[in-house]
PDB file of N, CA and C in Angstrom:
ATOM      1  N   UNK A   1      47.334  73.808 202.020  1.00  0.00           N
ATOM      2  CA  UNK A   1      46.656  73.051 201.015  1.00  0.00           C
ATOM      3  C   UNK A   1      45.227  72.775 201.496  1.00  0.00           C
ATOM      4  N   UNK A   2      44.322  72.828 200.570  1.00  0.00           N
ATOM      5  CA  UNK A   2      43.007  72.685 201.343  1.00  0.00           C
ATOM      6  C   UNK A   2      42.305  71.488 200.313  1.00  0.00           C
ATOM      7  N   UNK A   3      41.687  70.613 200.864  1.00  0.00           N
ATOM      8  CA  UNK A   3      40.897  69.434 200.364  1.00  0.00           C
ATOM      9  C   UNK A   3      39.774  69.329 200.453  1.00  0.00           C
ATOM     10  N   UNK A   4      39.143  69.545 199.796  1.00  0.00           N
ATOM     11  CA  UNK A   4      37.415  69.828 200.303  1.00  0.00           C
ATOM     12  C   UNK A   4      36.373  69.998 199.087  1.00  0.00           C
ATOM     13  N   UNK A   5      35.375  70.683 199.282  1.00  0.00           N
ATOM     14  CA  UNK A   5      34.163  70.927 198.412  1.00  0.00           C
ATOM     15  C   UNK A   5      34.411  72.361 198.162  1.00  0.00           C
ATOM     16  N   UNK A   6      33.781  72.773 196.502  1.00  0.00           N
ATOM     17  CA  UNK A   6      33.690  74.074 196.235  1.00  0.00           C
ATOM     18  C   UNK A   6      32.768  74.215 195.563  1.00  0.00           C
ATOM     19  N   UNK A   7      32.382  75.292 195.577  1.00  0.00           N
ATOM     20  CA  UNK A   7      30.992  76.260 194.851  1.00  0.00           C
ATOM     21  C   UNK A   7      31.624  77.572 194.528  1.00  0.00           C
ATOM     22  N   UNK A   8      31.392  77.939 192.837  1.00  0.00           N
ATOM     23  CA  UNK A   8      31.308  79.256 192.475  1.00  0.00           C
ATOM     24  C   UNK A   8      33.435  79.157 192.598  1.00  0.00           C
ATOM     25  N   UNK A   9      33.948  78.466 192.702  1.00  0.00           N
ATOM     26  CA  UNK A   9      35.559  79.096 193.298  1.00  0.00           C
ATOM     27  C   UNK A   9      36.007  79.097 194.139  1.00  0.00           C
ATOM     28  N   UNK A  10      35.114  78.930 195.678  1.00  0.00           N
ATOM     29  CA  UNK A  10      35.318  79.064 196.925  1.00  0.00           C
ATOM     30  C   UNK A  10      35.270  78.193 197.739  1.00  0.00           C
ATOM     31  N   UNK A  11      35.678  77.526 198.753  1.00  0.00           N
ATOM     32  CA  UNK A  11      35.650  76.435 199.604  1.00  0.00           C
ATOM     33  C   UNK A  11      34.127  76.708 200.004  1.00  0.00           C
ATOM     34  N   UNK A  12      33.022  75.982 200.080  1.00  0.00           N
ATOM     35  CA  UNK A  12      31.739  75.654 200.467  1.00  0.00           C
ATOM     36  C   UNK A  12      31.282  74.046 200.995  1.00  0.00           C
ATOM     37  N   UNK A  13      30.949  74.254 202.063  1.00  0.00           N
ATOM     38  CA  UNK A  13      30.772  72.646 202.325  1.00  0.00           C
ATOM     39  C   UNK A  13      31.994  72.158 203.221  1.00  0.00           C
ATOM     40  N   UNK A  14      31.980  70.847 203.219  1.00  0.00           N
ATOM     41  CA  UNK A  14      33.062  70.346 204.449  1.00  0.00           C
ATOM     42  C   UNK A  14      34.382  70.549 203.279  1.00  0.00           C
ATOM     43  N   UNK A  15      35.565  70.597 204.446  1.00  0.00           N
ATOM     44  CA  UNK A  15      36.784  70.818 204.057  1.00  0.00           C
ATOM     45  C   UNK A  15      37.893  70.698 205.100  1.00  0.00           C
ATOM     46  N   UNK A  16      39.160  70.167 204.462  1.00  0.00           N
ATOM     47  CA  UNK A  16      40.213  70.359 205.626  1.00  0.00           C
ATOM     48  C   UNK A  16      41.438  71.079 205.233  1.00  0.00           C
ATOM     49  N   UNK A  17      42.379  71.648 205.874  1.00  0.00           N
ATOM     50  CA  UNK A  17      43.295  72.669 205.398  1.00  0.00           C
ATOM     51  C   UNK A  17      44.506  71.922 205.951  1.00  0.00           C
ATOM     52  N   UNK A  18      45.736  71.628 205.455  1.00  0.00           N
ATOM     53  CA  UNK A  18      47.028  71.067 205.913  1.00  0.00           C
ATOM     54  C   UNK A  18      47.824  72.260 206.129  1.00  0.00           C
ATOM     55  N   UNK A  19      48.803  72.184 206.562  1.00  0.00           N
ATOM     56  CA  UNK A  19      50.073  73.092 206.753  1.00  0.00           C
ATOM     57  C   UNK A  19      51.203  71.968 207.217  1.00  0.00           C
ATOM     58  N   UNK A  20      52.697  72.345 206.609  1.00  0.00           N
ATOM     59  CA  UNK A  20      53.801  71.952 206.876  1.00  0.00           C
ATOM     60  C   UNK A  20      53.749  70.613 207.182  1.00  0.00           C
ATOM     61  N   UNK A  21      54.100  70.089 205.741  1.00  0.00           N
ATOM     62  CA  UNK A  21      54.344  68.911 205.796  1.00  0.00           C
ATOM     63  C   UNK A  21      52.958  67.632 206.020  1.00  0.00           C
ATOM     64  N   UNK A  22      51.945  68.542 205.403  1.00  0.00           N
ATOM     65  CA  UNK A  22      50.564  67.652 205.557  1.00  0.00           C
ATOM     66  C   UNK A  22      49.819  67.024 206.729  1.00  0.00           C
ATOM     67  N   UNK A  23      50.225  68.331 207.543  1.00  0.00           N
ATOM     68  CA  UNK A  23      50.029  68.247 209.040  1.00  0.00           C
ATOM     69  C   UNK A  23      48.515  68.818 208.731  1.00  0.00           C
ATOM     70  N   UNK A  24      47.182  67.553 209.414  1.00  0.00           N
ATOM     71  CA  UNK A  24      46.180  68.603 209.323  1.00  0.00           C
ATOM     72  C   UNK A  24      45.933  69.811 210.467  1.00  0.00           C
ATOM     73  N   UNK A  25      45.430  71.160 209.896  1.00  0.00           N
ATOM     74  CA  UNK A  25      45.415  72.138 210.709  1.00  0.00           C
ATOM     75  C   UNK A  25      43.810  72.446 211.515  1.00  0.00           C
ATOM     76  N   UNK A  26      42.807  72.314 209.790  1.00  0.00           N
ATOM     77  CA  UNK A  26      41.982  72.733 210.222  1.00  0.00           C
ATOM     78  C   UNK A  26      40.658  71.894 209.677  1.00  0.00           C
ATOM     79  N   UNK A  27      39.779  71.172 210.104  1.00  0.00           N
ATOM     80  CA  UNK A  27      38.288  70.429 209.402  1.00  0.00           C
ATOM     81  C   UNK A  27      37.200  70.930 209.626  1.00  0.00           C
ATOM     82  N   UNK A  28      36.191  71.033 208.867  1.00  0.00           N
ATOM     83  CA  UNK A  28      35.102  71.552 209.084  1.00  0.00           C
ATOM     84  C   UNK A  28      34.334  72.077 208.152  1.00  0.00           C
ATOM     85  N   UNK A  29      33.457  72.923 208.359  1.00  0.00           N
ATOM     86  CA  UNK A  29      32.354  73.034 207.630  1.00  0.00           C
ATOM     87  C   UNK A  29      32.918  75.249 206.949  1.00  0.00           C
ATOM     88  N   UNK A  30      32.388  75.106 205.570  1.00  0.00           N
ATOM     89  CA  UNK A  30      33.012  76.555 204.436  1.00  0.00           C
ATOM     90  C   UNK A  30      31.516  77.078 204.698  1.00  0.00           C
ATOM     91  N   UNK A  31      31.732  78.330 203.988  1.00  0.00           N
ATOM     92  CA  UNK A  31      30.860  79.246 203.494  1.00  0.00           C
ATOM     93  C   UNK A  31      31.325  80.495 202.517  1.00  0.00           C
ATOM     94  N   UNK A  32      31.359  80.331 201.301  1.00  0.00           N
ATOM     95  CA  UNK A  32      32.086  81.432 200.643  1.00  0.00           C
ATOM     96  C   UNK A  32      33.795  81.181 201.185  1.00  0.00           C
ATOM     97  N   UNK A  33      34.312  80.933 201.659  1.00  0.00           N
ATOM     98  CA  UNK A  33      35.839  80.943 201.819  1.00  0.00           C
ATOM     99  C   UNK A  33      35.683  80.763 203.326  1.00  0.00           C
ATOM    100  N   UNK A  34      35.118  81.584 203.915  1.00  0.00           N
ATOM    101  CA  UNK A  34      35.047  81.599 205.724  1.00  0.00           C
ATOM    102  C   UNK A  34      34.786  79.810 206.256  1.00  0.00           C
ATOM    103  N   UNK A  35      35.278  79.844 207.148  1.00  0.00           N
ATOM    104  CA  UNK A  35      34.751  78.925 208.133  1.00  0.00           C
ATOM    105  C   UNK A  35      33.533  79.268 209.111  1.00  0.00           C
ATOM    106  N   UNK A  36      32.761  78.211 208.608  1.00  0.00           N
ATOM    107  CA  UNK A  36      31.521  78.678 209.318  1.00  0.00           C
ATOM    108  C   UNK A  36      30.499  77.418 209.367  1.00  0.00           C
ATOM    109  N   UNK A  37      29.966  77.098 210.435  1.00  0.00           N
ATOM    110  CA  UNK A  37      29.494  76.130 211.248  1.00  0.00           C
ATOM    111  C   UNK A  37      30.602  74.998 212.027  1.00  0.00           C
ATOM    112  N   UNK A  38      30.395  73.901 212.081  1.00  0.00           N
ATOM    113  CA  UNK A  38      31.027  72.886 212.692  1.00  0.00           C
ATOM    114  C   UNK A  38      32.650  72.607 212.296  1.00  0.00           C
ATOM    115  N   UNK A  39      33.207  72.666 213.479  1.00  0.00           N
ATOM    116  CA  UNK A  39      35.056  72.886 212.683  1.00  0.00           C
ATOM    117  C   UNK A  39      35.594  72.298 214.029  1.00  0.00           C
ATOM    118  N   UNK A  40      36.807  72.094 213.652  1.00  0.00           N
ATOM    119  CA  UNK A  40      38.131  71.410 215.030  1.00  0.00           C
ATOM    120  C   UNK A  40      39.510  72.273 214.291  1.00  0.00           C
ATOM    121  N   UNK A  41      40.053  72.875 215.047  1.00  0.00           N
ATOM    122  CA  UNK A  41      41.798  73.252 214.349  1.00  0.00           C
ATOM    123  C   UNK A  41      42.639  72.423 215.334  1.00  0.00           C
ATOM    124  N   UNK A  42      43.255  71.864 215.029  1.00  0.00           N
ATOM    125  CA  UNK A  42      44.697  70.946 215.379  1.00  0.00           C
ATOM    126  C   UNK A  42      46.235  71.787 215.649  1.00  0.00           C
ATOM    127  N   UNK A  43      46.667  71.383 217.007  1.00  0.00           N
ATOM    128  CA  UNK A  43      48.185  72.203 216.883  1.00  0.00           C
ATOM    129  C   UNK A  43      49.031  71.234 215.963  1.00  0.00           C
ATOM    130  N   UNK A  44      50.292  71.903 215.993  1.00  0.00           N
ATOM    131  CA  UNK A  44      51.499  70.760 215.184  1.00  0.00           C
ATOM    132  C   UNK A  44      51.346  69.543 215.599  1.00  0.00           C
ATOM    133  N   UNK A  45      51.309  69.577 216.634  1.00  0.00           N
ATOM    134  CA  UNK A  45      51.377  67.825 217.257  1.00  0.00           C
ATOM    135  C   UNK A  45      50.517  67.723 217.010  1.00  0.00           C
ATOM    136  N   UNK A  46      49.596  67.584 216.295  1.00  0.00           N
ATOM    137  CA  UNK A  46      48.202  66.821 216.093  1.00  0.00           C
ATOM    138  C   UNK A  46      47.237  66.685 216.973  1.00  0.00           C
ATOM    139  N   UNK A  47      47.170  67.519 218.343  1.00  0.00           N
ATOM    140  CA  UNK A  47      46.067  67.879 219.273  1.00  0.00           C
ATOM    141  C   UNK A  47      45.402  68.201 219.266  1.00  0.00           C
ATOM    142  N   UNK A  48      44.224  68.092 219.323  1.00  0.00           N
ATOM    143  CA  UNK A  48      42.776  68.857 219.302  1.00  0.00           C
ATOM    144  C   UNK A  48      43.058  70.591 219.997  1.00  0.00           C
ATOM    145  N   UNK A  49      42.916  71.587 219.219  1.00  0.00           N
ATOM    146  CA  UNK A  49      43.409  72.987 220.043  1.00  0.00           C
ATOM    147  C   UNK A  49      41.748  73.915 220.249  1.00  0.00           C
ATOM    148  N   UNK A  50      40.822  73.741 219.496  1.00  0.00           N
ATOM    149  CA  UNK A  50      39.750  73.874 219.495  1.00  0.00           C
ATOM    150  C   UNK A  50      38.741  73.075 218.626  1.00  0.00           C
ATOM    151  N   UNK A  51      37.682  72.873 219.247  1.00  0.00           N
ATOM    152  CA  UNK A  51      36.182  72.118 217.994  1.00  0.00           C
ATOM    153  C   UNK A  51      35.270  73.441 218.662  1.00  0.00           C
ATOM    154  N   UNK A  52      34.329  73.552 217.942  1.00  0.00           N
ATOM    155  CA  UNK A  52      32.778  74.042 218.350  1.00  0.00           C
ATOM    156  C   UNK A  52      32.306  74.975 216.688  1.00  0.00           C
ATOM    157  N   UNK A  53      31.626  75.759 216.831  1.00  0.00           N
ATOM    158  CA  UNK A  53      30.793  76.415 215.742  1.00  0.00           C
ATOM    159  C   UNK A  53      31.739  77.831 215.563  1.00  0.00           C
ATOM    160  N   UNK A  54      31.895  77.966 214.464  1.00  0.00           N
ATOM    161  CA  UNK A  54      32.612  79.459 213.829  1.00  0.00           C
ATOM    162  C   UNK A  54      31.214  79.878 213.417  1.00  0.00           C
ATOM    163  N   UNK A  55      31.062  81.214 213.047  1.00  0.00           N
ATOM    164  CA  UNK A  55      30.284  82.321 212.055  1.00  0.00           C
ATOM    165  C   UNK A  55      31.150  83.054 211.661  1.00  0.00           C
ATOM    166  N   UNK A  56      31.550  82.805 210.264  1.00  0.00           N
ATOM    167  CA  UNK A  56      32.115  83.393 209.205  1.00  0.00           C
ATOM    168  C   UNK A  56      33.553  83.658 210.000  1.00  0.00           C
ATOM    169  N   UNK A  57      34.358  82.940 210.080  1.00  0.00           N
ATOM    170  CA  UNK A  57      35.411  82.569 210.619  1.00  0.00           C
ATOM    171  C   UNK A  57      35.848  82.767 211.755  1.00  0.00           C
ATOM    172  N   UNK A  58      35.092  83.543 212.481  1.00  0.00           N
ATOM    173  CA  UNK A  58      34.839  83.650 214.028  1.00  0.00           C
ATOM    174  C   UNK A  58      34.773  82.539 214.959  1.00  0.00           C
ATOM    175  N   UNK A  59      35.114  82.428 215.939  1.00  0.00           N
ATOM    176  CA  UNK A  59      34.836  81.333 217.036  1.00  0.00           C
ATOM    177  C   UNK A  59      33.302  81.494 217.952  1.00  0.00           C
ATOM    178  N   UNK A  60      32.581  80.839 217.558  1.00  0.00           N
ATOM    179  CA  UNK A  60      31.041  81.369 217.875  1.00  0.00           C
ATOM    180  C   UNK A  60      30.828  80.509 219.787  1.00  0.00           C
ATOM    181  N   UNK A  61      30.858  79.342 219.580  1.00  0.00           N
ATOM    182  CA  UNK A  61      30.777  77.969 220.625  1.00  0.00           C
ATOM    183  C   UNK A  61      31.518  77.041 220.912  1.00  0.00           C
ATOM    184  N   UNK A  62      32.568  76.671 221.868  1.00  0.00           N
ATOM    185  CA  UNK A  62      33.049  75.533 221.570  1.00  0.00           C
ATOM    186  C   UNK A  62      33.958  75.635 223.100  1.00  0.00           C
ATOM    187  N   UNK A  63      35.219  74.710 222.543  1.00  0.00           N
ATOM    188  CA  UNK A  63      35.943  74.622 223.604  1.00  0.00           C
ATOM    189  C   UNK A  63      37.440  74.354 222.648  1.00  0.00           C
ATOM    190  N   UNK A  64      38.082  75.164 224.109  1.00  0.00           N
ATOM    191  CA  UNK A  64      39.853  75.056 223.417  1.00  0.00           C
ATOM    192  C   UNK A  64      40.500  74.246 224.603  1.00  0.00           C
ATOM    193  N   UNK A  65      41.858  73.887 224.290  1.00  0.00           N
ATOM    194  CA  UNK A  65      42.420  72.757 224.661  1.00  0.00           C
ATOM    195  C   UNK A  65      43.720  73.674 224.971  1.00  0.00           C
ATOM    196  N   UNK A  66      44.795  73.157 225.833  1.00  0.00           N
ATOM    197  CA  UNK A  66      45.976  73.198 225.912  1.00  0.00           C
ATOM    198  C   UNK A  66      47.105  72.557 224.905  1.00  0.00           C
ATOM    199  N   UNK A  67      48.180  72.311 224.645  1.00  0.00           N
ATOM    200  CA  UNK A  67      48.900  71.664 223.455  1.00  0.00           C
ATOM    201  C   UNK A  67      49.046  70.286 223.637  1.00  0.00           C
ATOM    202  N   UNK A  68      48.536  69.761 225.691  1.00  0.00           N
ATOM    203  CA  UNK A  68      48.620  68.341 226.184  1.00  0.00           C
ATOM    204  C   UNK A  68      47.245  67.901 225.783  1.00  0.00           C
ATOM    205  N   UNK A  69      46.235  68.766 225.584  1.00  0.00           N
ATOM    206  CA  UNK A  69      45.458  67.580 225.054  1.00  0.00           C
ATOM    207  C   UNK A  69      44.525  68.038 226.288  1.00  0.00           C
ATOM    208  N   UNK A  70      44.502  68.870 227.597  1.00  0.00           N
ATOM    209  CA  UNK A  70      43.437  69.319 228.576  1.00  0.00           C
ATOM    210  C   UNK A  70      42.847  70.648 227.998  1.00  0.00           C
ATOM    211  N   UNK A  71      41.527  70.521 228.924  1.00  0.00           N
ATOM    212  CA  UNK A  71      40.569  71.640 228.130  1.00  0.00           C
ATOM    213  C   UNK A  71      40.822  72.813 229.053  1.00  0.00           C
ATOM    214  N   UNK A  72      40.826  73.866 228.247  1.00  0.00           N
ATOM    215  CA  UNK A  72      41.148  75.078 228.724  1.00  0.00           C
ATOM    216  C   UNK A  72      40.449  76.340 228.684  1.00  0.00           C
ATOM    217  N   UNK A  73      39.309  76.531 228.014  1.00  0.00           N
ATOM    218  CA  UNK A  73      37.929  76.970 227.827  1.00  0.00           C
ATOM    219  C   UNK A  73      37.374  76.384 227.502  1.00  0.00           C
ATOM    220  N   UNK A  74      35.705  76.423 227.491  1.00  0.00           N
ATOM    221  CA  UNK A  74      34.368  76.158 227.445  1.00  0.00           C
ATOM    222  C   UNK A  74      33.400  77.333 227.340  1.00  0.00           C
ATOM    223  N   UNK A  75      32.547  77.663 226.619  1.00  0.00           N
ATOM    224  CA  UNK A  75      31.792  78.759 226.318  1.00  0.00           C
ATOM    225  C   UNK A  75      31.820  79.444 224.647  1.00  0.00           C
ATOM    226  N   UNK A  76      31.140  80.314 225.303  1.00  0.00           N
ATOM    227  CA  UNK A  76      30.561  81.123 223.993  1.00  0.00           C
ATOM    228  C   UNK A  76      31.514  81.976 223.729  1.00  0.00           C
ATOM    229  N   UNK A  77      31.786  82.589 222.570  1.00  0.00           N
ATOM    230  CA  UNK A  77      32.816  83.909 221.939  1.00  0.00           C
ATOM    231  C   UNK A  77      31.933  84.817 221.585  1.00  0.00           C
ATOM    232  N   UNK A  78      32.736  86.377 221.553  1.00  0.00           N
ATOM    233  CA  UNK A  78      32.161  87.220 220.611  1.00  0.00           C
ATOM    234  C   UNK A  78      33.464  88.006 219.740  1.00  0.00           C
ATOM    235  N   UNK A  79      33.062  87.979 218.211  1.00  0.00           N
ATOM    236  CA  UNK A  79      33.963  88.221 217.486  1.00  0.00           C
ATOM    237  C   UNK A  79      35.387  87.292 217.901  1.00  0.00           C
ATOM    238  N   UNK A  80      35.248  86.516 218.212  1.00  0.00           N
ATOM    239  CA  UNK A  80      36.290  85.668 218.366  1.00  0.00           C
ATOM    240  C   UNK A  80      37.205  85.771 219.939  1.00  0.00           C
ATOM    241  N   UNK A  81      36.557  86.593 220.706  1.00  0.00           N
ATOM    242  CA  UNK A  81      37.150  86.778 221.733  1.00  0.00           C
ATOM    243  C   UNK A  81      36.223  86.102 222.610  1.00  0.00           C
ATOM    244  N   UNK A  82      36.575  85.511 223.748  1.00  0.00           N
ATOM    245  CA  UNK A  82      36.263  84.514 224.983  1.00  0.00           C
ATOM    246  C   UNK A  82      35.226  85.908 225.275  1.00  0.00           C
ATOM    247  N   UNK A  83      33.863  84.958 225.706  1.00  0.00           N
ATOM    248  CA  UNK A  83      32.921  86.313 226.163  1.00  0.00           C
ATOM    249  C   UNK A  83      32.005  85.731 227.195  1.00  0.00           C
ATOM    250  N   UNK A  84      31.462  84.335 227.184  1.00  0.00           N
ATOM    251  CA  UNK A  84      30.852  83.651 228.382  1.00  0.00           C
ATOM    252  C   UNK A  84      31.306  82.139 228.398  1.00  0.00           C
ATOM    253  N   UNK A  85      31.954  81.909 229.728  1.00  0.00           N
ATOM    254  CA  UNK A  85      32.319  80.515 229.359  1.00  0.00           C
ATOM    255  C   UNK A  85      32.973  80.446 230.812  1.00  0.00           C
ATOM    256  N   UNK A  86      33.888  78.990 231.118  1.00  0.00           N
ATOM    257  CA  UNK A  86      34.652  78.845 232.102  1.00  0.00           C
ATOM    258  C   UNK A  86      35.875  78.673 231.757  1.00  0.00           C
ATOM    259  N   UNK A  87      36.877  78.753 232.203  1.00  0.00           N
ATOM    260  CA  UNK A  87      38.762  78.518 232.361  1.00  0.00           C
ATOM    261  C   UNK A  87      38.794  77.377 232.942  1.00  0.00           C
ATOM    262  N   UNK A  88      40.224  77.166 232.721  1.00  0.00           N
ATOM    263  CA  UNK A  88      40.441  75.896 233.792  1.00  0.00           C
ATOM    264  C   UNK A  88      41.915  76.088 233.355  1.00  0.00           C
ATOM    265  N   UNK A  89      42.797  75.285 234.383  1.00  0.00           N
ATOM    266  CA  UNK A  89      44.293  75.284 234.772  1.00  0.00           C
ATOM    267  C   UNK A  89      44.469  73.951 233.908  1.00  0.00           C
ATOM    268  N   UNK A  90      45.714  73.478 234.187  1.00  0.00           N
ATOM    269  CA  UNK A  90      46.115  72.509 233.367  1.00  0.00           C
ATOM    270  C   UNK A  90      45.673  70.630 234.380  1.00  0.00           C
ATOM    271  N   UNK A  91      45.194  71.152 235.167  1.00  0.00           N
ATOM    272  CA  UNK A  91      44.597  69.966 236.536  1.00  0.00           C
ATOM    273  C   UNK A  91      43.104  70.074 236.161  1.00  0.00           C
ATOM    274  N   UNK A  92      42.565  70.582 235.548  1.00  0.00           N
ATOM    275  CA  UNK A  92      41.099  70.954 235.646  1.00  0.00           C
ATOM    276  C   UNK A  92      40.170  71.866 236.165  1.00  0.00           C
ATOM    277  N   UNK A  93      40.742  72.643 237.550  1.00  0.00           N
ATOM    278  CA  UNK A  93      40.465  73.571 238.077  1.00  0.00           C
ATOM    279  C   UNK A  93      39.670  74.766 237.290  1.00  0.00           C
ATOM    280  N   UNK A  94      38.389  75.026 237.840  1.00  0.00           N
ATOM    281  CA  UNK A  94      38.192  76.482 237.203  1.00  0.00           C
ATOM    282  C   UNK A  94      38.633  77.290 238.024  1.00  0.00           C
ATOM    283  N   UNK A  95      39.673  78.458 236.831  1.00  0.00           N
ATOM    284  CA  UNK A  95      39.942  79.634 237.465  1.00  0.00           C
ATOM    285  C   UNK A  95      39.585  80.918 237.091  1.00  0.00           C
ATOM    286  N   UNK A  96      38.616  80.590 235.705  1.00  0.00           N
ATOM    287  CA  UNK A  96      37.695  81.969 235.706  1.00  0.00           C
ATOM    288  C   UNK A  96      36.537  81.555 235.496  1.00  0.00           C
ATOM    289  N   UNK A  97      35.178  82.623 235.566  1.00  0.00           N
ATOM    290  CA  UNK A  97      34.084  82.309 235.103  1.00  0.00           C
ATOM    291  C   UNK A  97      33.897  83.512 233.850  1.00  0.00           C
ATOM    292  N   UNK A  98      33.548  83.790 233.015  1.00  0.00           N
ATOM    293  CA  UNK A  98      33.285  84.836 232.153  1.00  0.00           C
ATOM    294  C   UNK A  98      31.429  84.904 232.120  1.00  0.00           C
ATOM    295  N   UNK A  99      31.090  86.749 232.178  1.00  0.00           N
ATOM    296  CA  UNK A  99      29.680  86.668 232.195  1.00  0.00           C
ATOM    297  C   UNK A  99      29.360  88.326 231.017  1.00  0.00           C
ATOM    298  N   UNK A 100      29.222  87.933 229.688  1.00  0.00           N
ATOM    299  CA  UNK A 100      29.366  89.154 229.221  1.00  0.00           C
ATOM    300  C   UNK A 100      30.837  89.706 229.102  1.00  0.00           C
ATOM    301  N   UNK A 101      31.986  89.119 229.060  1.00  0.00           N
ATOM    302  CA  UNK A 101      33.835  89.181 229.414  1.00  0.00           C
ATOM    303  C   UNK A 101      34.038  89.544 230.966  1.00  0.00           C
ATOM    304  N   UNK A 102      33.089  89.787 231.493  1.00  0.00           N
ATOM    305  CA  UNK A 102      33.595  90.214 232.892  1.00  0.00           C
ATOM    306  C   UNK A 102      32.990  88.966 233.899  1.00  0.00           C
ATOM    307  N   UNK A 103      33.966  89.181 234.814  1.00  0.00           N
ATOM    308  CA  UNK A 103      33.622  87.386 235.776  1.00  0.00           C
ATOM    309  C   UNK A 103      34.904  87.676 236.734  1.00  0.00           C
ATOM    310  N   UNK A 104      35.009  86.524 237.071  1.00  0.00           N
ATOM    311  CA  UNK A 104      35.984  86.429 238.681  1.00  0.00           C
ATOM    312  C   UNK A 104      36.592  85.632 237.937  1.00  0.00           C
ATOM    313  N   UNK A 105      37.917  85.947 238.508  1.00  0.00           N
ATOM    314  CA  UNK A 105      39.193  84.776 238.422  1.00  0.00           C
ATOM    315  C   UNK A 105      39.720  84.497 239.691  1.00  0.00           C
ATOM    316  N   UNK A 106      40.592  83.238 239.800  1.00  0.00           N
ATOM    317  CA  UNK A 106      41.198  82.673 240.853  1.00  0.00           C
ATOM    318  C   UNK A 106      42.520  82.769 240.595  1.00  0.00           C
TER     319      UNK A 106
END
């Protein structure tokens, strides 16, 4: 179910998307239907699982979370795949660095 602003037919503007049982999934900012600029998606439990910037439903900037609620990337994406950023374990630890997708892990 989606609650939000529209233009032309299409989600444009801020908006949030529920799933199962009016669990919110996803908030943030439309473009034509895509998600694009400022957004957070939520797991079932209601955890923060990522915030940062989409382009056209892509993951552009941000950071993702574990399902406890610790951060588990930081950095930039390309096409939605992890491309410069850091890792971390469920203690905080970094155990990768990403530079261009390639980097050292621990």
């Amino acid at each position: 179910m989606y609650e939000g602003e529209y233009l032309n037919g299409k989600k444009n503007g801020k908006g949030k998307v529920y799933q199962n049982k009016n669990k919110l999934e996803y908030e943030g900012e439309y473009l034509n239907d895509e998600r694009n600029g400022k957004g957070k998606e939520y797991y079932e439990n209601g955890k923060l699982k990522f915030e940062g910037i989409y382009l056209y439903f892509f993951k552009l900037n941000g950071k993702e979370y574990y399902k406890d609620g610790k951060l588990e990337f930081e950095g930039d994406y390309l096409y939605g795949k992890k491309w410069n950023g850091k890792g971390y374990d469920k203690k905080g630890n970094i155990i990768y660095v990403l530079n261009n997708s390639n980097g050292k892990v621990k």
